[in-house]
Protein backbone atom coordinates (compact mmCIF):
# COMPACT_ATOMS: atom_id res chain seq x y z
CA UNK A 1 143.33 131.40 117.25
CA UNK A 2 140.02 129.76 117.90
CA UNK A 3 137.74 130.25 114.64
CA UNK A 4 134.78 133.08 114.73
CA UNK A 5 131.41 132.69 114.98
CA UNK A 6 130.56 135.61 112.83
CA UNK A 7 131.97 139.17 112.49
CA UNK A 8 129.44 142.28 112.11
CA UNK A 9 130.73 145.38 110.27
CA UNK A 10 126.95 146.98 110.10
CA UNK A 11 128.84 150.59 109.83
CA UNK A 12 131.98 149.53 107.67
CA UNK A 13 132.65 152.24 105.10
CA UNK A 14 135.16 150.76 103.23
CA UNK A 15 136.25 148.45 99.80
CA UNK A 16 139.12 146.26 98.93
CA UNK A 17 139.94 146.32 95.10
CA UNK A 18 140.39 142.87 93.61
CA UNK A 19 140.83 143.46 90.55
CA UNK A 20 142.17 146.52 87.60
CA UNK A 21 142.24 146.78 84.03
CA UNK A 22 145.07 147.13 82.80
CA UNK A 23 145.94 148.50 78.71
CA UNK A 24 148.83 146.92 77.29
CA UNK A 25 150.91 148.30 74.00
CA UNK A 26 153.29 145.76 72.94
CA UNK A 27 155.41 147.42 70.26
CA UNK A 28 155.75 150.33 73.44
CA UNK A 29 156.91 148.03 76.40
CA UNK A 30 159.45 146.24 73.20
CA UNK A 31 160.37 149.76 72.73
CA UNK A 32 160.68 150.52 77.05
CA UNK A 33 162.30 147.35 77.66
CA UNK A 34 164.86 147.54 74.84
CA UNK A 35 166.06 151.43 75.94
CA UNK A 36 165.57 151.87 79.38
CA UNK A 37 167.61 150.20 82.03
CA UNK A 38 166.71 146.88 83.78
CA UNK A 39 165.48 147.71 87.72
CA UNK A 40 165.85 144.99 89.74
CA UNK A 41 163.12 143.33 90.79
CA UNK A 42 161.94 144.37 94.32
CA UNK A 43 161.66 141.91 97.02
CA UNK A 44 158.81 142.07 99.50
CA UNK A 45 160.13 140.14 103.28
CA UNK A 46 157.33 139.74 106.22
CA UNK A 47 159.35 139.93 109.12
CA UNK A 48 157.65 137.26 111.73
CA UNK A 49 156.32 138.48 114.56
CA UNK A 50 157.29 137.31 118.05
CA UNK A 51 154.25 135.33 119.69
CA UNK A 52 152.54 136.08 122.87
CA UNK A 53 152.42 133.57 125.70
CA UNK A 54 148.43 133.44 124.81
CA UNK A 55 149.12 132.80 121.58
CA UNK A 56 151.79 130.53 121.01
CA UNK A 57 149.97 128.70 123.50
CA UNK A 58 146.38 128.79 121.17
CA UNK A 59 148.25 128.80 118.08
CA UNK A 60 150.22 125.69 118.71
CA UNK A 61 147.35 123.57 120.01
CA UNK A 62 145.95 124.54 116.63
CA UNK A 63 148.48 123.93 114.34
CA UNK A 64 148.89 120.30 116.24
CA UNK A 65 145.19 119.14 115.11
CA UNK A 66 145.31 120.80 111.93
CA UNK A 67 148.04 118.64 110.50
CA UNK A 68 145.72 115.32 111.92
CA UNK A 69 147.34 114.35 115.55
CA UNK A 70 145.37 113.94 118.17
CA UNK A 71 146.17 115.75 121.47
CA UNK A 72 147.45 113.31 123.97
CA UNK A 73 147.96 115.50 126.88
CA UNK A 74 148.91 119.02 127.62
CA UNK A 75 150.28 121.73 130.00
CA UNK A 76 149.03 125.10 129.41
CA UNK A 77 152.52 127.18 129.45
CA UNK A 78 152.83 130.82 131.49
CA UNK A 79 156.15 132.54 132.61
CA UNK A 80 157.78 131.20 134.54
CA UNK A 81 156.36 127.72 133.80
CA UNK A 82 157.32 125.74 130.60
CA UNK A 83 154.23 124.34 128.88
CA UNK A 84 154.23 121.26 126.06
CA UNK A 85 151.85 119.40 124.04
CA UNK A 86 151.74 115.46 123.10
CA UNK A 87 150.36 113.88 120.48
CA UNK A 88 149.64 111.20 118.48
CA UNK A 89 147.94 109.38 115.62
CA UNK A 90 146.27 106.73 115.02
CA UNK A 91 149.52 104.89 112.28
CA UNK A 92 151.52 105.13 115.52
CA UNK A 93 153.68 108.59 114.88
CA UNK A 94 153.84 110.94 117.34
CA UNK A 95 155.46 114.30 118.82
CA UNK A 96 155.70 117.02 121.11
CA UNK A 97 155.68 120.62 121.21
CA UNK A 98 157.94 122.83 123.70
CA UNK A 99 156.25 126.15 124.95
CA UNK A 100 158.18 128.73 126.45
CA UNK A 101 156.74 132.57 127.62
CA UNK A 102 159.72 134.78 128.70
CA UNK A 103 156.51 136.79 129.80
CA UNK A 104 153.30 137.81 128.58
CA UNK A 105 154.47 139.40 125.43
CA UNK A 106 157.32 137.14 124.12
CA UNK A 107 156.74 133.01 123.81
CA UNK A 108 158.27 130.16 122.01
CA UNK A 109 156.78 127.01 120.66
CA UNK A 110 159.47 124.81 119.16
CA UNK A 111 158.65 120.73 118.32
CA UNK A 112 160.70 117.89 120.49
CA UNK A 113 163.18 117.28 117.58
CA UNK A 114 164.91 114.11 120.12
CA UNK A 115 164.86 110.57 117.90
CA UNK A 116 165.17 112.93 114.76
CA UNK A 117 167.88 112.92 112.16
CA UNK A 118 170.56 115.35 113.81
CA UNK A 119 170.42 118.61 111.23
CA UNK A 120 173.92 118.79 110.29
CA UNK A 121 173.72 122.59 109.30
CA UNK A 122 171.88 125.84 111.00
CA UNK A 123 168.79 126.24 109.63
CA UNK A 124 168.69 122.80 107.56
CA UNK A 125 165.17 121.59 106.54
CA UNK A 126 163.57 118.68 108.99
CA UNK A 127 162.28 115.54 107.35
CA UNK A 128 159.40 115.56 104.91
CA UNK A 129 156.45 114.64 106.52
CA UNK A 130 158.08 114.42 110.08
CA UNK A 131 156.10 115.87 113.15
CA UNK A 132 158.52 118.93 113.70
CA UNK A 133 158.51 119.17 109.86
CA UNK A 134 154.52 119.70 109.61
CA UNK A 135 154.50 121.28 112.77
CA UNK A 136 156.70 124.53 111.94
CA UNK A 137 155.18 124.69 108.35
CA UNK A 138 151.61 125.09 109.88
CA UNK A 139 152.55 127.26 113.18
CA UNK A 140 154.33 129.32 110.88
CA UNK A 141 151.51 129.58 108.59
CA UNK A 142 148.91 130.47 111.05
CA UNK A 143 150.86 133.05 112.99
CA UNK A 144 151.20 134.79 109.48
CA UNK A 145 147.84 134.68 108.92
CA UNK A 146 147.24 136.18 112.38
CA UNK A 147 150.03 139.10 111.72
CA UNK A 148 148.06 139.84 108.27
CA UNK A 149 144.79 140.10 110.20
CA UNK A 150 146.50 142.30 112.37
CA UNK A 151 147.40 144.72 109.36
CA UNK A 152 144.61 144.59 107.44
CA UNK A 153 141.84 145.66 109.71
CA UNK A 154 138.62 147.65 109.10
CA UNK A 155 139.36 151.27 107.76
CA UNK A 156 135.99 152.43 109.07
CA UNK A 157 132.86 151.13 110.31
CA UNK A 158 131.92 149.56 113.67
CA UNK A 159 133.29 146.21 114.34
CA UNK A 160 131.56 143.30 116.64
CA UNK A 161 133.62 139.93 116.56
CA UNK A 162 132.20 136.90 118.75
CA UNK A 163 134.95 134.13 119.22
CA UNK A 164 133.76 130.96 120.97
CA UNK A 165 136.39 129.40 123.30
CA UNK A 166 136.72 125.55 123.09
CA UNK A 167 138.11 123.51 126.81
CA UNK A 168 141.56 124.78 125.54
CA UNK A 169 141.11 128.28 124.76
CA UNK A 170 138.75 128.48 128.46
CA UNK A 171 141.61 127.42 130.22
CA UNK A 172 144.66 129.22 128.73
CA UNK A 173 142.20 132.85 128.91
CA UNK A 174 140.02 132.28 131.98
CA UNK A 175 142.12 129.85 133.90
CA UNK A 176 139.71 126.82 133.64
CA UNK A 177 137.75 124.56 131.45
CA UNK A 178 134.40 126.03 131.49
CA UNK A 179 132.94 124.47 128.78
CA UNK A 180 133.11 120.91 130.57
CA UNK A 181 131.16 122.85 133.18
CA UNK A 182 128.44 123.24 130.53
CA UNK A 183 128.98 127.33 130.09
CA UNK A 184 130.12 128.41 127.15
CA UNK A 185 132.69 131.53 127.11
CA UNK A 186 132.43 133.67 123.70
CA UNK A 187 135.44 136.34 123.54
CA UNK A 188 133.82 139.78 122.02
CA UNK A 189 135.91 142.26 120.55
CA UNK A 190 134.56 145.67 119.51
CA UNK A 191 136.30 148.20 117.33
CA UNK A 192 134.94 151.83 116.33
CA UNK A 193 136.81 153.21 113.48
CA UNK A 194 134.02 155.96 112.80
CA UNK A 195 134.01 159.07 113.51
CA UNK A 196 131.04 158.73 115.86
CA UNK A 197 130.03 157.33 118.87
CA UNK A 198 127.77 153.93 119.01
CA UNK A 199 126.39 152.37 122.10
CA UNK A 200 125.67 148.68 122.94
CA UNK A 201 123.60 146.90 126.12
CA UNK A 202 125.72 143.32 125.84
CA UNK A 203 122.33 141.66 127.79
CA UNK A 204 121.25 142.13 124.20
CA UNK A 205 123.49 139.75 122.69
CA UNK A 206 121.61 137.00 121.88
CA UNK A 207 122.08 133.46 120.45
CA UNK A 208 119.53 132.13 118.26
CA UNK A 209 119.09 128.55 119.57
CA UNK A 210 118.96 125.42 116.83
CA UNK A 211 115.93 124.63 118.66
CA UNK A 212 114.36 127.53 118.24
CA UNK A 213 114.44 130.18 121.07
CA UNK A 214 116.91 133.65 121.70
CA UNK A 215 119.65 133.00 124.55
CA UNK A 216 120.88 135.84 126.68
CA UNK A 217 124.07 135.74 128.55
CA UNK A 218 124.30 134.29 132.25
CA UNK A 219 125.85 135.80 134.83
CA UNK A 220 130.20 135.70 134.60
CA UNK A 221 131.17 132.66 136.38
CA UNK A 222 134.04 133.68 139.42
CA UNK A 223 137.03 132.96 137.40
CA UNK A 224 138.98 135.09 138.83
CA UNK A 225 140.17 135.98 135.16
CA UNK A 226 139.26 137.98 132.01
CA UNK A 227 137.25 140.74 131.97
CA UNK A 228 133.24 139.87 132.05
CA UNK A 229 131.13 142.61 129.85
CA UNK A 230 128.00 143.87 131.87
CA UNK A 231 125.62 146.62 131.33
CA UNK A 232 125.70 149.24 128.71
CA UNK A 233 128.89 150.31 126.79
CA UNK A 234 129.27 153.57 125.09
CA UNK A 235 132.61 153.07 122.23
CA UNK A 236 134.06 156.41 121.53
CA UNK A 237 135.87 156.54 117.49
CA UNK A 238 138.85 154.70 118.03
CA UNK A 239 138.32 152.86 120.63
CA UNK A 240 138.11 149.34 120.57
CA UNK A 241 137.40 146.52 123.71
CA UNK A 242 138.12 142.81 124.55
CA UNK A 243 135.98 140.88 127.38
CA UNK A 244 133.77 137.92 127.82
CA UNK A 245 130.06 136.88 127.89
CA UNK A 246 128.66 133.53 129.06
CA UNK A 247 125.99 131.16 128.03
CA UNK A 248 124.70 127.86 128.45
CA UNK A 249 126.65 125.27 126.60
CA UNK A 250 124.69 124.13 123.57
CA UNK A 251 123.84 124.47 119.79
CA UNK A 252 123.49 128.04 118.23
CA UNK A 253 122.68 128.88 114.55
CA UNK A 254 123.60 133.09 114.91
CA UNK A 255 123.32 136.34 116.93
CA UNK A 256 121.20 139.19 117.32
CA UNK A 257 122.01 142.63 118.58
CA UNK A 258 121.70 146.66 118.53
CA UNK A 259 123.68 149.32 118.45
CA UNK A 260 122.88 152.33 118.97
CA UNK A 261 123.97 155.89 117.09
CA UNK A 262 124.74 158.41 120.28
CA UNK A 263 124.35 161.73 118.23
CA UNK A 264 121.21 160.84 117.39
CA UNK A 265 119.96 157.53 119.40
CA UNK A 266 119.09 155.68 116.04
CA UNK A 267 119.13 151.82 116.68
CA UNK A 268 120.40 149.18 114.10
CA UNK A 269 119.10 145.94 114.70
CA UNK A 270 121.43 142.84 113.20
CA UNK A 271 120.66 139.16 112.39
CA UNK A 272 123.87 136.88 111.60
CA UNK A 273 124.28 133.14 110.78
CA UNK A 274 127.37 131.65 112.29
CA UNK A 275 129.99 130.47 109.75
């Protein structure tokens, strides 16, 4: 997944506990764990999650610079038509990553394992430090981390997530590269897990400039993909929304925007340095 910019919770009611106190009695756990019978120790599994075409695709890309190759060349995959990724570093090694969608909701990204040792047993370990080796730890790694996210969002509180899309990301969600155009596409997601309604005029999302100056969006180029945000948007609790805004490629330090309270047409006004 593409890193975010910055994510407001301006209405989050909510706490994660980090840490208890806890009272211990020795001579009373001697006394427990001498009488009462051994339980066996409970074992937590995360099952993994099946990848969708969009992701494997994003996700693999990812994990492929993260372990320090470069990305030789690539072909975005979609049902129907088998993607892969190249690359190589600078000692010489290199490898390649097979992507495969069944369809929109079910993909496959699997490294080119040809000129490897042959694995003599199912489910054997690939070389340390090989390309398919680093490769599976890290995709694996990241798409737990995105299956987490995915369980452990907000419990309350209004939610506004601005994701900037690199060439890569641009062409495997809008269908071309419109950053080398000079546009950049942020993905917005907005969640409302209160139990009130709360307004929003996306025109009002602006980037703060790192020479000074607020940006608004430009009009959605004809991509013929996505969906483009436009006017006013009124989230109902528990709705949430995905689309995209546009602006002119350069440097931005953070955002600024409003929302609004419906039952009462209070505005909140919100100031946020990018990470």
């Amino acid at each position: 997944m593409p890193r975010p910019l910055f994510s407001l919770a301006p209405l989050a009611a909510f706490a994660r506990l980090d840490s208890s106190t806890f009272y211990l009695c020795l001579a009373l756990c001697l006394c427990i764990l001498g009488c009462a019978p051994r339980q066996p120790l409970r074992k937590r599994t995360m099952e993994t999650r099946i990848p969708t075409c969009e992701e494997a695709n994003r996700l693999a890309y990812r994990a492929v610079t993260s372990v320090g190759y470069t990305v030789a060349s690539v072909q975005i995959a979609r049902p129907g038509q088998p993607g892969y990724i190249e690359a190589k570093k600078e000692d010489g090694k290199s490898g390649k990553v097979v992507l495969t969608c069944f369809d929109e909701s079910r993909a496959t990204a699997e490294p080119d394992r040809t000129g490897e040792p042959v694995r003599a047993l199912v489910g054997a370990a690939d070389k340390p430090g090989s390309f398919p080796h680093v490769f599976t730890q890290t995709y694996n790694i990241l798409l737990s981390s995105r299956n987490l996210a995915d369980e452990g969002g907000p419990a309350g509180g209004v939610t506004l997530i601005l994701t900037r899309l690199g060439s890569f990301e641009s062409q495997i969600e809008l269908g071309t590269d419109l950053p080398k155009g000079g546009v950049l596409p942020i993905k917005v997601t907005l969640t409302n897990n209160s139990p009130r309604p709360y307004g929003l005029t996306v025109e009002k999302i602006l980037l703060s400039s790192s020479g000074g100056g607020q940006v608004a969006p430009i009009a959605p180029p004809a991509t013929g993909q996505g969906n483009p945000l436009r006017g006013d948007i009124t989230l109902q609790p528990g709705q949430n929304m995905t689309g995209y805004l546009f602006y002119p490629a350069g440097q931005y330090t953070s955002a600024r925007t409003t929302l609004i309270d419906k039952e009462n047409n209070e505005e909140e006004g919100f100031s946020v340095q990018f990470e």
